[in-house]
Protein backbone atom coordinates (compact mmCIF):
# COMPACT_ATOMS: atom_id res chain seq x y z
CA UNK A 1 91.20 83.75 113.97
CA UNK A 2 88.62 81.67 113.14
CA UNK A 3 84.64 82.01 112.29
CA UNK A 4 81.37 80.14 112.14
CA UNK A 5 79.24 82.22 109.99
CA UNK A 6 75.63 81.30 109.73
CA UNK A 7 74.24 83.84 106.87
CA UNK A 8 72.78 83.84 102.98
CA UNK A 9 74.82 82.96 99.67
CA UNK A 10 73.93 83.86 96.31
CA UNK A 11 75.87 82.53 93.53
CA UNK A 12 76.12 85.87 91.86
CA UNK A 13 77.13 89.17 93.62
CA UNK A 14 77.83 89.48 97.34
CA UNK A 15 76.14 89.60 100.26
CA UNK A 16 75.77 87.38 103.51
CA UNK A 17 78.83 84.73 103.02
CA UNK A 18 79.55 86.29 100.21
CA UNK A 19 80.53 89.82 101.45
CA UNK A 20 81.41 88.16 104.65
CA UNK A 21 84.39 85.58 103.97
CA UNK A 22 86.04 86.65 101.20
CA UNK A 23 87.20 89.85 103.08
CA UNK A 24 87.74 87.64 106.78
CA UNK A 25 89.71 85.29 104.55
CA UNK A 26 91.83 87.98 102.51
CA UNK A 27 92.95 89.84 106.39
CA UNK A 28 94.68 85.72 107.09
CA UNK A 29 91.27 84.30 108.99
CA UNK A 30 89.53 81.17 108.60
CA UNK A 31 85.72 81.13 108.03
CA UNK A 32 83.58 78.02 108.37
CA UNK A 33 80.15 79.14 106.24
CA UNK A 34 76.87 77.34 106.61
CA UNK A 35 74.25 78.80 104.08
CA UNK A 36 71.40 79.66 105.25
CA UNK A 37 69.68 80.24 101.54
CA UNK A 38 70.76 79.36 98.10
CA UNK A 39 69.89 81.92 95.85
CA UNK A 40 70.60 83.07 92.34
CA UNK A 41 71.44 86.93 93.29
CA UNK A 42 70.08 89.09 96.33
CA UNK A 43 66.29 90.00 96.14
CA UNK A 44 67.21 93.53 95.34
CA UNK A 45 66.58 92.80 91.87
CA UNK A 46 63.35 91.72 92.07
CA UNK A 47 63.39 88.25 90.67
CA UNK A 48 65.85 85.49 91.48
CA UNK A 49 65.82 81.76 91.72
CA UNK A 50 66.46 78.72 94.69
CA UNK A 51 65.24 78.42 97.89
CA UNK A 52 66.01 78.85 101.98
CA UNK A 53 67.85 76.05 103.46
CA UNK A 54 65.60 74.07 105.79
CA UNK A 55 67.02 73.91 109.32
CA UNK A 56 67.72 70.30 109.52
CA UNK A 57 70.42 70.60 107.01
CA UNK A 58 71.53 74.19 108.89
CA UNK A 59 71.57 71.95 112.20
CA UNK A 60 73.17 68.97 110.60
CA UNK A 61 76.09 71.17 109.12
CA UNK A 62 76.38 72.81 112.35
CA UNK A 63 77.15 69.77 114.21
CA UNK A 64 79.40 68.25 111.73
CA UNK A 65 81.85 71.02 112.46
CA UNK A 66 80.91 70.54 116.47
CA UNK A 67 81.67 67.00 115.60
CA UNK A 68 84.97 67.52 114.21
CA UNK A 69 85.94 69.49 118.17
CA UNK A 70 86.41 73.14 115.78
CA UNK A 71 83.83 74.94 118.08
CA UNK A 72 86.26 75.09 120.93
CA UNK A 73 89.14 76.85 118.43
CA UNK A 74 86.22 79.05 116.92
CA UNK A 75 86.84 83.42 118.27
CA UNK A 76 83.80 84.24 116.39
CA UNK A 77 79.98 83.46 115.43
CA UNK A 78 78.70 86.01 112.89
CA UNK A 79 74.97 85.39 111.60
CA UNK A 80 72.97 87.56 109.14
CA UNK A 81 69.66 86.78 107.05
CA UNK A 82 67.46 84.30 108.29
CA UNK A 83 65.45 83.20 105.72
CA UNK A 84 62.76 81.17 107.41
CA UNK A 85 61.67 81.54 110.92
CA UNK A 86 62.07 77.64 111.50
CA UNK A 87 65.54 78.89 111.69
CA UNK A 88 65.61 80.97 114.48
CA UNK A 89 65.91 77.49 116.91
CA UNK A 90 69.05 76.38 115.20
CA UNK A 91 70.61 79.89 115.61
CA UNK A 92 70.27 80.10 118.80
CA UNK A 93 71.27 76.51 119.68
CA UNK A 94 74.55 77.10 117.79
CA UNK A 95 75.48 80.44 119.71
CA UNK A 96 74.88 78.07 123.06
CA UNK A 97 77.36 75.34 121.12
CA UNK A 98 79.98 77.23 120.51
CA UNK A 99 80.23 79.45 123.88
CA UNK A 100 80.00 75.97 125.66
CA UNK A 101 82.93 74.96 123.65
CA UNK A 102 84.72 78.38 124.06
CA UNK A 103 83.10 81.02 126.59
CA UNK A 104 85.11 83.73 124.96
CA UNK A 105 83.80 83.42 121.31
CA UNK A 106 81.70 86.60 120.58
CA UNK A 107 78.79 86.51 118.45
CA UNK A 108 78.13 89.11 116.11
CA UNK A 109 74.56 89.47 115.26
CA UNK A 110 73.30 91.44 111.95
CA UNK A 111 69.85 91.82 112.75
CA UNK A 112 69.03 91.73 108.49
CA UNK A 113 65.65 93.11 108.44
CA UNK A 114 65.89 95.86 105.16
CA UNK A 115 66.81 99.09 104.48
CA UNK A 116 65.76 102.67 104.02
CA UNK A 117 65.30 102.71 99.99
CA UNK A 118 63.18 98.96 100.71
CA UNK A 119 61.33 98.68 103.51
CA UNK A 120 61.04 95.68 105.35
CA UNK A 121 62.27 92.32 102.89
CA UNK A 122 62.47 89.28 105.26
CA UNK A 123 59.22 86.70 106.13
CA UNK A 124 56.68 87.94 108.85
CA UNK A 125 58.41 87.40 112.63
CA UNK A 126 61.96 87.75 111.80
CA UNK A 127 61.96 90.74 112.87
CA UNK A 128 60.45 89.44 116.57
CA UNK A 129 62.86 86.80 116.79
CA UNK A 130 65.69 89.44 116.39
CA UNK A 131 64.08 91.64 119.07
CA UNK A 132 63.20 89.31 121.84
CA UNK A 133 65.94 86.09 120.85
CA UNK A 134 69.01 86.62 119.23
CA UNK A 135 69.74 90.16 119.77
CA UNK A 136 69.74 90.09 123.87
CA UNK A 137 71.64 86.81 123.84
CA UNK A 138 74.37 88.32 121.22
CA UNK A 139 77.52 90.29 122.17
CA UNK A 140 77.56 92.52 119.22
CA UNK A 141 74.41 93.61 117.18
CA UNK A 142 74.91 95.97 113.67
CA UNK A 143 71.84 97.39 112.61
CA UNK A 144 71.57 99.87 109.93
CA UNK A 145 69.88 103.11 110.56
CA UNK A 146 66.47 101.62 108.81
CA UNK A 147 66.50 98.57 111.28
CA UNK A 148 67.56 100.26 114.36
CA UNK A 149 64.69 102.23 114.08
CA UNK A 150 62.40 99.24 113.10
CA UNK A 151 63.48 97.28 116.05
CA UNK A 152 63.40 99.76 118.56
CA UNK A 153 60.48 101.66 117.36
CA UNK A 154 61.54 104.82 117.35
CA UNK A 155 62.60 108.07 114.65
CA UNK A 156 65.84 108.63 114.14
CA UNK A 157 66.96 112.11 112.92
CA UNK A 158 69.67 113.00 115.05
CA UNK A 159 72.93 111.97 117.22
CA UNK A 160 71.60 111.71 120.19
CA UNK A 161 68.30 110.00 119.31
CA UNK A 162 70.49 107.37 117.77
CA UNK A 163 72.62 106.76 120.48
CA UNK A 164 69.78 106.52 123.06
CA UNK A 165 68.11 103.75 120.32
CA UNK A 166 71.20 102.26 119.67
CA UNK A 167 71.76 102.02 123.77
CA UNK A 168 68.21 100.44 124.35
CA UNK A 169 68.93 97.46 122.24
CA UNK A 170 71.96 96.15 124.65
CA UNK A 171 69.74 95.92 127.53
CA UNK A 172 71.22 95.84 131.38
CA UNK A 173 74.70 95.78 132.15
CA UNK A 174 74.77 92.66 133.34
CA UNK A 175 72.80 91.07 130.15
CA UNK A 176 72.63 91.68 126.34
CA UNK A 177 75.11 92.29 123.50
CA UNK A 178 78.29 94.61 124.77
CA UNK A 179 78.38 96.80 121.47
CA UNK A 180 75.61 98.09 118.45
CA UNK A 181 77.61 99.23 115.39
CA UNK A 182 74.91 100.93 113.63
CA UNK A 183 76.72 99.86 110.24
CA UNK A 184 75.02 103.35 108.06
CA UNK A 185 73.72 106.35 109.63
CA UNK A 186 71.70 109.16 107.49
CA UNK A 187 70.71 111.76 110.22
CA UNK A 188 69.14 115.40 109.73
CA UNK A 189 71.77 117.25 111.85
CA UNK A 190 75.01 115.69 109.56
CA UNK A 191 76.16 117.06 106.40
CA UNK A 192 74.19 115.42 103.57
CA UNK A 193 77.80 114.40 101.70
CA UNK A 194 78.69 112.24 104.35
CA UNK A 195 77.80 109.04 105.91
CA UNK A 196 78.26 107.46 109.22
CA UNK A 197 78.83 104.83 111.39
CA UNK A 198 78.72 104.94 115.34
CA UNK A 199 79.80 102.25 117.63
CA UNK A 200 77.85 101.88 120.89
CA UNK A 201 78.38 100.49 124.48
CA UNK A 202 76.99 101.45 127.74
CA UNK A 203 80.21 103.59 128.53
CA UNK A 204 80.55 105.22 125.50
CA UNK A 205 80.23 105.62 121.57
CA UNK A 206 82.46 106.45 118.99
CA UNK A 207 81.36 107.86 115.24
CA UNK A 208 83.46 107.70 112.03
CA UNK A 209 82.19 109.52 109.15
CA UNK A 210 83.01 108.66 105.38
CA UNK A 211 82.35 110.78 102.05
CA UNK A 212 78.59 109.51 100.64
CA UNK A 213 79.41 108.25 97.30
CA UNK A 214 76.76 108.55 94.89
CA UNK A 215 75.46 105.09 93.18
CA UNK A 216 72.50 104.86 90.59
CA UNK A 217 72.02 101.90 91.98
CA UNK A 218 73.47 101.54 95.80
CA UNK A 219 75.36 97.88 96.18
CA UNK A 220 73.70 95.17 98.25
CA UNK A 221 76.16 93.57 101.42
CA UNK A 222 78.01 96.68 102.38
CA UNK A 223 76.70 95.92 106.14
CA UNK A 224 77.60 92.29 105.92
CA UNK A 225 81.03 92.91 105.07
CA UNK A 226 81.40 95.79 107.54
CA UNK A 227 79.79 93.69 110.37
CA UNK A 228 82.69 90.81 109.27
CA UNK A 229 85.43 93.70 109.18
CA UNK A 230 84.89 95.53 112.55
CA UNK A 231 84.15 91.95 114.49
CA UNK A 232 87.66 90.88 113.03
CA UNK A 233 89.12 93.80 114.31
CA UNK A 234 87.56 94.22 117.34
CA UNK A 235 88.55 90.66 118.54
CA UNK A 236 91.72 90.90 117.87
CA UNK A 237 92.81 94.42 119.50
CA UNK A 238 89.93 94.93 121.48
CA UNK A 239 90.09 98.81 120.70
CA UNK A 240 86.47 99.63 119.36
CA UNK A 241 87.72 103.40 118.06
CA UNK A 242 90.21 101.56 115.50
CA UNK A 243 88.12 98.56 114.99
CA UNK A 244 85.79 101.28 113.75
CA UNK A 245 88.00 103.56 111.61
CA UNK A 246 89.93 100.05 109.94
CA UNK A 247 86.12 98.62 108.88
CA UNK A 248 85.29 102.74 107.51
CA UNK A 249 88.53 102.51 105.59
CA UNK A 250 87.91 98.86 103.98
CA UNK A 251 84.62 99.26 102.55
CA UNK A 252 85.10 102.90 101.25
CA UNK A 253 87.56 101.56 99.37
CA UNK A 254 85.67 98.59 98.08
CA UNK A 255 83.08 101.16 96.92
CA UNK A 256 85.60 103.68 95.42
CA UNK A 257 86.83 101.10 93.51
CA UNK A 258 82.92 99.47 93.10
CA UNK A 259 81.77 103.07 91.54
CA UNK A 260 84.85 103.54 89.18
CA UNK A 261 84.28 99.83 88.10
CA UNK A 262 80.65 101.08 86.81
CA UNK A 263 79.21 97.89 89.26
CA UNK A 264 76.50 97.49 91.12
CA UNK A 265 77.81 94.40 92.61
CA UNK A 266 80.95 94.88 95.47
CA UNK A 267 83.94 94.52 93.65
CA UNK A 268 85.70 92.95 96.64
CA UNK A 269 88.35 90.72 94.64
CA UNK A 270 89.38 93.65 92.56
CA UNK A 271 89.55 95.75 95.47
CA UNK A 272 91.82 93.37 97.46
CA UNK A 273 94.74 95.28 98.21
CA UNK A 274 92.64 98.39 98.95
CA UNK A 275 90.70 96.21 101.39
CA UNK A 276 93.74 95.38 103.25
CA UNK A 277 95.52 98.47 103.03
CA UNK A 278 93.23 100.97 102.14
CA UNK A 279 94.93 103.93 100.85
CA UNK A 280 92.58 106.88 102.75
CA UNK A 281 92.20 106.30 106.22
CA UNK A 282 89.39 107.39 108.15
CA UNK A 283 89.70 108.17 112.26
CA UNK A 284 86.99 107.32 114.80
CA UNK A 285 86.20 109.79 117.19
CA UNK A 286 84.71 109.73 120.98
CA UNK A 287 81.76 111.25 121.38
């Protein structure tokens, strides 16, 4: 398969493109990344250097690969952190692009607005232009429990308060994404040792649950690369219970072998093998 991905890239660590490609690329897909920022390392540390990409040179990249006739062989449009709001235009101009060009590409939308542990780290209306833009015109939107709540304004502290949040964000039948993967829930009425992640559609929902490994400090682009993962799989068996439990498997592995490593960077190239055949497997279940 192949992917336009529209998200961040840091020269050290990984998340956006980072956490994104490498793991598309090492399962035998093709992924066509546009930057949206050049940084140093992710904010988490508090300091880093470079800047966002403006969107003229977003746009311009964008339509050199439209120019070259790719968008028609492209199965995927994945997009992540925006960094400027100036950004938002181009976004949603590519997603019209490339369903022109092929009306069965699905675009997976990572609505990157924080986290629990951080609060809110992208530039005032971001967050609005996820709401009321991209996130009714995508097919697939993967929130993490911190951003579902954020955009739907609501408290999240069990199952079925997540499911009816996660189920308000695809709108009508007829319009609005098809599936939320809420990509890391942490709800009162689950075992504390355990963390999930529940795929939703208007039919039904699935939930996978993984052992909570312990970090000092947690790694940065675990949702990217699980929001790359499960859209991989998902296209190409269009099962969402083992798109699910295949994404689960990948990036517990990746942070097994991230914790033993003593990293608080991903360790996706030493995990490679694990990340295509991880060696625990976790099941989804229907709820």
């Amino acid at each position: 398969m192949r992917f336009l991905s529209l998200q961040s890239h840091v020269a050290y660590g990984y998340v956006g493109n980072r956490a994104a490609t490498f793991p598309l690329q090492r399962l035998g897909h093709e992924v066509w990344a546009v930057n949206t920022v050049e940084f140093s390392n992710h904010t988490g540390y508090g300091a880093w250097r470079g800047r966002a990409a403006s969107a003229e040179q977003v746009g311009e990249i964008v339509q050199g690969i439209e120019a070259l006739g790719q968008f028609a062989r492209c199965d995927g449009l994945l997009t992540g952190y925006v960094g400027d709001a100036a950004l938002a235009t181009v976004i949603l101009d590519t997603a019209r692009r490339v369903r022109a060009a092929n009306p069965r590409a699905l675009w997976c939308c990572d609505p990157v607005l924080g986290d629990i542990d951080t609060g809110i780290y992208v530039k005032p209306g971001i967050d609005v232009f996820f709401r009321e833009h991209a996130i009714p015109a995508a097919d697939i939107v993967t929130p993490n429990h911190f951003e579902l709540e954020h955009l739907t304004g609501r408290r999240i502290s069990t199952l079925d308060e997540a499911l009816e949040a996660a189920r308000t964000l695809l709108g009508g039948p007829l319009s609005g994404p098809k599936l939320a993967l809420i990509t890391s829930l942490r709800r009162a009425d689950a075992p504390v040792d355990l963390i999930e992640m529940v795929a939703v559609t208007h039919e039904a929902a699935w939930r996978v649950a993984t052992p909570l490994i312990g970090f000092p400090i947690a790694p940065n682009g675990t949702g990217d690369a699980v929001a790359a993962l499960f859209t991989a799989h998902w296209i190409a068996g269009n099962d969402v219970a083992d798109a699910l439990g295949k994404a689960a498997s990948s990036i517990f592995a990746v942070l097994e072998i991230t914790l033993a490593m003593g990293e608080r960077e991903l360790q996706l190239v030493a995990a490679q093998e694990r990340l295509v055949a991880p060696p625990r497997r976790f099941t989804a279940e229907k709820l």
